[in-house]
Protein backbone atom coordinates (compact mmCIF):
# COMPACT_ATOMS: atom_id res chain seq x y z
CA UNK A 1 63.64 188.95 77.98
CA UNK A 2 65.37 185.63 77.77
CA UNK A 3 65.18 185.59 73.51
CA UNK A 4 67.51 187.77 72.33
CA UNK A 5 66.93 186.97 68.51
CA UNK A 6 64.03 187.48 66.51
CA UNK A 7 62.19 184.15 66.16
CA UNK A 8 59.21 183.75 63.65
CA UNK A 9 56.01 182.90 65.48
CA UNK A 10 52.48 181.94 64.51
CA UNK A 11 49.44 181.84 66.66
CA UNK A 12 46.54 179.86 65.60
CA UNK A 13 43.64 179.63 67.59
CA UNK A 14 42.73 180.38 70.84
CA UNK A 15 40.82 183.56 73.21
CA UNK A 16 41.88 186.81 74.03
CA UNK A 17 45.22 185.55 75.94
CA UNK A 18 46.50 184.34 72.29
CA UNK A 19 45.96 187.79 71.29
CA UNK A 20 47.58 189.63 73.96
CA UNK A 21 50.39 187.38 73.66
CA UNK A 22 50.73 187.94 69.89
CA UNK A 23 50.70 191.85 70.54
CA UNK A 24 53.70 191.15 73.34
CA UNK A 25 55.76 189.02 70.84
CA UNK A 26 55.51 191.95 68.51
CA UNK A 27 56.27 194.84 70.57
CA UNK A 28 59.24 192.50 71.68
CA UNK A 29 60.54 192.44 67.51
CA UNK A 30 59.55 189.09 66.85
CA UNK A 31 57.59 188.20 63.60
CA UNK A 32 54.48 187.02 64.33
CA UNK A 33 51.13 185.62 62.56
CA UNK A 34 47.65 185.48 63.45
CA UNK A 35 44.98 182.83 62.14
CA UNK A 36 41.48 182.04 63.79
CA UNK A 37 40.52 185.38 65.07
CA UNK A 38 38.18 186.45 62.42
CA UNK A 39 35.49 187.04 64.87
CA UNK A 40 37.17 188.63 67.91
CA UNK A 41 36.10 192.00 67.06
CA UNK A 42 39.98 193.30 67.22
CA UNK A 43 41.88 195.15 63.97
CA UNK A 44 44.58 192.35 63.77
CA UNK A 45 47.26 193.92 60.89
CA UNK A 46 49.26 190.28 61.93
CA UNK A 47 46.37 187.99 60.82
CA UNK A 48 46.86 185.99 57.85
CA UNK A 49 43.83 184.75 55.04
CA UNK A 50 44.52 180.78 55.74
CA UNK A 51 46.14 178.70 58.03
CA UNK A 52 48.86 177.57 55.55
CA UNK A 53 49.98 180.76 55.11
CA UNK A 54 49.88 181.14 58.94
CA UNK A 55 52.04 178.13 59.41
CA UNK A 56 54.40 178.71 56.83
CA UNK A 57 58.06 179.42 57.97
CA UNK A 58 57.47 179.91 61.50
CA UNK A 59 59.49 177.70 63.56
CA UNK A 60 56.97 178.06 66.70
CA UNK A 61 53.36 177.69 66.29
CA UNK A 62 51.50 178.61 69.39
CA UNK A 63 48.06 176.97 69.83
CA UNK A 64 45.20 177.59 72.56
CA UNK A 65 44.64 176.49 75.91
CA UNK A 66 42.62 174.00 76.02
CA UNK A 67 44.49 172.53 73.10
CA UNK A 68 41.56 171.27 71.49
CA UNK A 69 37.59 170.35 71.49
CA UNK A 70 35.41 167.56 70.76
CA UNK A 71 36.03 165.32 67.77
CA UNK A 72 40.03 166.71 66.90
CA UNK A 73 38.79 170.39 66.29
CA UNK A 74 41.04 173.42 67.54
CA UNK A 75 39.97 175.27 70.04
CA UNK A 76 39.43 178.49 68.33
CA UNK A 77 36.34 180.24 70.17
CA UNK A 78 37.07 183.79 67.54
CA UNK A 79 36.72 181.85 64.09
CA UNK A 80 34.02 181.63 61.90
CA UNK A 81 34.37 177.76 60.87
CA UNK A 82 36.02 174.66 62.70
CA UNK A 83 39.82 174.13 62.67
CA UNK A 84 40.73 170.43 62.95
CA UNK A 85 44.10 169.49 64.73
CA UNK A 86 44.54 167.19 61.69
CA UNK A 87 44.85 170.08 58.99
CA UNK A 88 46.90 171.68 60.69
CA UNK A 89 49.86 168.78 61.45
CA UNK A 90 49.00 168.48 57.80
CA UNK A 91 50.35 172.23 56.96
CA UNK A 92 53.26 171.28 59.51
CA UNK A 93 56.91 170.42 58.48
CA UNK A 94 59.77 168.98 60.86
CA UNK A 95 61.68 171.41 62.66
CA UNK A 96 58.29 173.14 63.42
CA UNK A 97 56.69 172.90 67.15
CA UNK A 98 54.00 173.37 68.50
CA UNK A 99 53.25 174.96 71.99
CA UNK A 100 49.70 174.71 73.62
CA UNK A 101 48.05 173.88 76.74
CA UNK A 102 46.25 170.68 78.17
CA UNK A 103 47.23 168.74 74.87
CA UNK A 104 44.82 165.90 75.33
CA UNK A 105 46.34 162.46 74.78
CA UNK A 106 45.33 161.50 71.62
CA UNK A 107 46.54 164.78 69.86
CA UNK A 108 49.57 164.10 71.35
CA UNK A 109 49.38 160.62 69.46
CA UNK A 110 48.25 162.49 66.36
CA UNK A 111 51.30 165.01 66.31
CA UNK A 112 53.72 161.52 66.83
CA UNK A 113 52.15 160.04 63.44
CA UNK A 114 52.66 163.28 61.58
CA UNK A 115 56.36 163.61 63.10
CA UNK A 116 55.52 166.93 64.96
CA UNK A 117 57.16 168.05 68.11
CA UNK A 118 54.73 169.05 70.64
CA UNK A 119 54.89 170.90 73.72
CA UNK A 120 52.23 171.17 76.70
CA UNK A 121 52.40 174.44 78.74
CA UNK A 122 50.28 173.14 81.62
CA UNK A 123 52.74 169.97 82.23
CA UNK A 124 55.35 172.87 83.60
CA UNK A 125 54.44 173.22 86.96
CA UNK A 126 55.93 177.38 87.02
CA UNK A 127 52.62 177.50 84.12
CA UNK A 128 50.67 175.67 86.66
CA UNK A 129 51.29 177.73 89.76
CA UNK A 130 50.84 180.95 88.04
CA UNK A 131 47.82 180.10 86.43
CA UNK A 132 46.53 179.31 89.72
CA UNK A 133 46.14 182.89 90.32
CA UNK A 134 43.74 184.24 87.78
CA UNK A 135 41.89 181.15 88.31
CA UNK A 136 41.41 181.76 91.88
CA UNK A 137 40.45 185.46 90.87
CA UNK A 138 38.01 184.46 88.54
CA UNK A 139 36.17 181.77 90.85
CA UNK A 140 36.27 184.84 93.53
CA UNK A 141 34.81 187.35 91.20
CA UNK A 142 31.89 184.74 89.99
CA UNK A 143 31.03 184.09 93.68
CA UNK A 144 30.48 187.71 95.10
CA UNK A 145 28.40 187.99 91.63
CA UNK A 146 26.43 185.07 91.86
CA UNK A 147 25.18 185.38 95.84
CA UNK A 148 23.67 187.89 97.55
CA UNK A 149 25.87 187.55 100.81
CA UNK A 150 29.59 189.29 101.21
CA UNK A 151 32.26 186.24 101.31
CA UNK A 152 33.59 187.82 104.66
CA UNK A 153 32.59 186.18 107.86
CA UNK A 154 30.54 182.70 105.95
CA UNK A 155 31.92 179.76 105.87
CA UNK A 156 33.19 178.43 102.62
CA UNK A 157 34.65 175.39 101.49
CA UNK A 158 37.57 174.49 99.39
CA UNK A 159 37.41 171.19 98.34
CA UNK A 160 41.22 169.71 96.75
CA UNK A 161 44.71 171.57 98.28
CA UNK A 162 46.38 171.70 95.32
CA UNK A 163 47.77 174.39 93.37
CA UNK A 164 44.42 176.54 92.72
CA UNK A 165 43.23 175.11 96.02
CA UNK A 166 46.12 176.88 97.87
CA UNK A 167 45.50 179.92 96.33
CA UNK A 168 42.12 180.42 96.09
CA UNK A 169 42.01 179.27 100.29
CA UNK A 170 44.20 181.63 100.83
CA UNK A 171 42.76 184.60 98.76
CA UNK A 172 39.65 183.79 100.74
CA UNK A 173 40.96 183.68 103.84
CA UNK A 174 42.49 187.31 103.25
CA UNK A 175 39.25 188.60 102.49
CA UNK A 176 37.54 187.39 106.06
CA UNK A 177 35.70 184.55 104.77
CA UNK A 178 35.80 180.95 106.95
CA UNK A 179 37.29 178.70 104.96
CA UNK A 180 37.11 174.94 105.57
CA UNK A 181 39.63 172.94 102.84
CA UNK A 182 38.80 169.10 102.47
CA UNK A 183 41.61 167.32 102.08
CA UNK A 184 43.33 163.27 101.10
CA UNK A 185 46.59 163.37 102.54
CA UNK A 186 48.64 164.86 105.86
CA UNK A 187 50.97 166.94 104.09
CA UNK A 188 48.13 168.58 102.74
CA UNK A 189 46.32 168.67 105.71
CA UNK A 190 49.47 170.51 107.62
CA UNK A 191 49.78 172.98 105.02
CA UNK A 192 46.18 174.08 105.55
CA UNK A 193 46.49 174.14 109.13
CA UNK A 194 49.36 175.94 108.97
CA UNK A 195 47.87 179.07 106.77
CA UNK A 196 45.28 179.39 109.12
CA UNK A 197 42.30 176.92 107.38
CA UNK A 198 39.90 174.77 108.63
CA UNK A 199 40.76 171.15 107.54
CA UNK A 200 38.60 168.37 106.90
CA UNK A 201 39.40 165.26 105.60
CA UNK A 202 37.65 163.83 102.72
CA UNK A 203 35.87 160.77 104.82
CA UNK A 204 34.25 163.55 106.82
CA UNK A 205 33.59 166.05 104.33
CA UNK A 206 29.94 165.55 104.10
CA UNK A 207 29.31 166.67 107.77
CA UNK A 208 30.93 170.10 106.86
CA UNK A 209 28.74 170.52 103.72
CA UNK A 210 25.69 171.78 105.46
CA UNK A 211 27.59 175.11 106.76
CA UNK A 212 28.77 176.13 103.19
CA UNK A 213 27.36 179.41 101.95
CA UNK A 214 29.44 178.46 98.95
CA UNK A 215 31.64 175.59 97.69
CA UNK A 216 34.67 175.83 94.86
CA UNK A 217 35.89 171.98 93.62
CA UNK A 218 39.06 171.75 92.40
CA UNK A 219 39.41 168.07 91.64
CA UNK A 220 39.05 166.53 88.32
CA UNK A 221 36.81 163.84 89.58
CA UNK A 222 33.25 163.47 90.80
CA UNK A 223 33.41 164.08 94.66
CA UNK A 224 29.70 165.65 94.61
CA UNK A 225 27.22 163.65 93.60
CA UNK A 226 23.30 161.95 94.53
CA UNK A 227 24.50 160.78 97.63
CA UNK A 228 25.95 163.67 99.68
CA UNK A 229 24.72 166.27 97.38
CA UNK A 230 20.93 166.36 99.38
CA UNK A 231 23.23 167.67 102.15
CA UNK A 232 24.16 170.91 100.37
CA UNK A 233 21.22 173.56 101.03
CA UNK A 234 19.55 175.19 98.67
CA UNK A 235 20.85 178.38 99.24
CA UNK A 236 24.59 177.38 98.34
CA UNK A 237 26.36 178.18 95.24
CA UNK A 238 28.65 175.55 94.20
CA UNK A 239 31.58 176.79 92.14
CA UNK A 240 33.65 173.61 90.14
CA UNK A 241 36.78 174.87 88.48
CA UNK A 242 38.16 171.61 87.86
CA UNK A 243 38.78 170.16 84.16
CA UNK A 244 36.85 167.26 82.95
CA UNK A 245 35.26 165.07 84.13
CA UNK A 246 34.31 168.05 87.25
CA UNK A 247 34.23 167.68 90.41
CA UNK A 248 30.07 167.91 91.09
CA UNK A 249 27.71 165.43 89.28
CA UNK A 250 25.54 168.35 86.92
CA UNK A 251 22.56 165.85 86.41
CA UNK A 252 22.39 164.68 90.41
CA UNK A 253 22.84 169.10 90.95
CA UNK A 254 20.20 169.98 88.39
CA UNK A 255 17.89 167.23 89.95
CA UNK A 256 18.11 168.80 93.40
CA UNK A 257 17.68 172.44 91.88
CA UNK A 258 21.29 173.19 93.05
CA UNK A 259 23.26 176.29 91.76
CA UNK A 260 26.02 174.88 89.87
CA UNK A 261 28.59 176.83 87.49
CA UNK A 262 31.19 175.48 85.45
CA UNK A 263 33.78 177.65 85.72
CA UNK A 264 36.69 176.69 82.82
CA UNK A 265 39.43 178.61 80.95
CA UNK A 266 38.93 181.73 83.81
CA UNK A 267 42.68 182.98 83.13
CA UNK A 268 41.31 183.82 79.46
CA UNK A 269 37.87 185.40 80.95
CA UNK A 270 39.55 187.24 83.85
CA UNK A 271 42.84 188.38 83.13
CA UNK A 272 43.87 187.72 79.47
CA UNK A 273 47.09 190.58 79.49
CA UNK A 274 48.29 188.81 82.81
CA UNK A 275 47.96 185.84 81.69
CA UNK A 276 49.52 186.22 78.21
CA UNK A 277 53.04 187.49 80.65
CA UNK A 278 52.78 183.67 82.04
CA UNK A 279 52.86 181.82 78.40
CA UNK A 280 55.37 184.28 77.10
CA UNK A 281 57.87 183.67 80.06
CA UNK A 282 56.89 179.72 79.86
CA UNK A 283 57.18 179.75 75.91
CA UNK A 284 60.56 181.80 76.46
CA UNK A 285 61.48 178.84 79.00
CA UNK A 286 60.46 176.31 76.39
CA UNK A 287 62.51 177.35 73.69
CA UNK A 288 65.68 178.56 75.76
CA UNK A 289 65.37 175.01 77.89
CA UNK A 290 65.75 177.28 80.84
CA UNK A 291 63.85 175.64 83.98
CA UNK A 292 62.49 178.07 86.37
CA UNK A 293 63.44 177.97 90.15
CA UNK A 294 61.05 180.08 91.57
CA UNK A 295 58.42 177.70 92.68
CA UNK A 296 57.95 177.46 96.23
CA UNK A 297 56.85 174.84 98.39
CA UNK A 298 54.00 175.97 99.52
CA UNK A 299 52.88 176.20 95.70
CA UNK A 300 53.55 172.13 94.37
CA UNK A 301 50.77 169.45 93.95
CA UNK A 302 48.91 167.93 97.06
C-alpha cells in the first residue's frame, strides 16, 4: 500500500469495478463516497443522496471507465437518471481531481474551462498492459460461448499486435488454438514470430481470412469492411474489442449475415475485483507520482 494516510475519496459513476474499488479503499481506512449506484442491486452503507454531497470535501473523485457517453453524460450504467459531466465540474472546486478512464477530448476541454484537474487512467501504459488481461479473458470466454467448435487445433486470427493483441495471441496459443496475427510493422511482426504465431502482414491479410474459425480486432479503425468482408465464411464469429470507431464495418457484417459482437468495457463484465486491484495501484501511482517499472517489452504498443 503506497498511501499511508487516509485520503477522502468519492466515486461517482461507473460498473461493478467502481464498486469493488470503493469496498478496497474502505477496507484500506480511507473515507470514501458512493453516488450513481442506485440500481446495482448492492447494500451500499457509503452511498450518498446527491452528487453534491458526494463531491463535497473529497480531494479525489474517481469517475468510470469509459469516462463518459453520448452528448456529455457520465457513464453511470447503475443510476436511475443521466449524470452530465457538466454538473458535476459544476459541484467541483480547485484542489479537487478527477481520475477516470478514456477521458474523451472534449471533456478534457470541459474540465480546462471549469479549472479542474483531470487525470486519464488508460494514458498510463502499466493501466494499459494490465487491462489487457481481462480483456483478453473476456474475448476468450465470449468465443468458446458463442461457437460450437473448441478453440484448440482451428485457426484463429488476431488482427492488431498491440497490447491486448499480445495477450490475447498468446492466451490462445496456450490453449492449442492456430493463431495467425496480422500485423503493420517488423517489430511487430518479430515479436509474433518469436512467441510462436503465424504472421501476416496487413496487405495480405485477406488471403488468410478464409481459414478463420474465428477473428478478434483489436484496432480502433475499420480494417473489415464490404470489400474483404465476402471473404469471411459464414460460419466465423468475428469478435471486435477495439474502442470506437471498431475495427469491422457492422452495416457491411449485418448485410452479409455475419456474426459480429461488440465486445467493450470486458474488464468490468469479466473480472470486476481484479480489475478494481489495477485502478487502485494506478490511482495509488497517480496521487504518489510514483511511475511503475514493471512493464516489459514484450508488453508496449506495436
Amino acid at each position: 500500500m503506497i498511501l499511508e494516510n487516509p485520503q477522502k475519496f468519492a466515486i461517482v459513476g461507473g460498473d461493478k469495478r467502481n464498486i469493488a474499488l470503493a469496498e478496497k479503499l474502505f477496507r484500506l481506512g480511507h473515507e470514501v463516497r458512493l453516488f450513481g449506484f442506485a440500481e446495482s442491486g448492492l447494500e451500499l452503507p457509503m452511498q450518498c443522496k446527491n452528487l453534491r454531497e458526494t463531491v463535497l470535501g473529497a480531494r479525489y473523485i474517481i469517475g468510470p471507465t469509459p469516462c463518459s457517453l453520448g452528448g456529455g453524460a457520465l457513464n453511470a450504467p447503475f443510476h436511475n437518471a443521466s449524470l452530465h459531466m457538466e454538473d458535476l465540474f459544476r459541484l467541483m472546486k480547485t484542489g479537487q481531481t478527477l481520475i477516470a478512464g478514456f477521458v474523451k477530448p472534449e471533456v478534457k476541454c470541459l474540465a480546462v474551462g471549469h479549472g479542474i484537474e483531470i487525470v486519464d487512467m488508460l494514458e498510463r501504459e502499466e493501466m494499459l498492459v494490465l487491462n489487457a488481461i481481462p480483456t483478453a479473458e473476456g474475448a476468450i470466454k465470449i468465443a468458446i460461448e458463442e461457437t460450437d467448435i473448441t478453440l484448440h487445433g482451428n485457426r484463429v486470427i488476431v488482427i492488431g499486435y498491440g497490447r491486448i493483441g499480445t495477450v490475447l495471441s498468446r492466451m490462445l496459443s496456450g490453449m492449442g488454438a492456430k493463431v495467425s496475427v496480422v500485423v503493420n510493422t517488423s517489430h511487430a511482426a518479430a515479436l509474433a514470430e518469436s512467441a510462436g504465431h503465424d504472421v501476416i502482414c496487413f496487405r495480405n491479410m485477406d488471403n488468410a481470412l478464409p481459414s478463420a474459425t474465428v477473428i478478434f480486432n483489436t484496432v480502433p479503425e475499420i480494417i473489415l469492411d464490404e470489400k474483404n468482408l465476402p471473404l469471411v465464411r459464414k460460419s466465423t464469429l468475428l469478435i471486435d474489442l477495439a474502442s470506437a470507431p471498431n475495427g469491422v464495418d457492422a452495416c457491411a457484417a449485418r448485410t452479409l449475415g455475419l456474426k459480429t459482437l461488440f465486445a467493450n468495457s470486458l474488464p468490468g463484465l469479466v473480472a470486476p475485483v481484479t480489475t478494481a486491484e489495477y485502478i487502485l495501484a494506478t490511482v495509488e501511482r497517480i496521487i504518489t507520482n510514483t511511475e511503475c517499472i514493471s512493464v516489459t517489452e514484450t508488453e508496449v504498443e506495436t
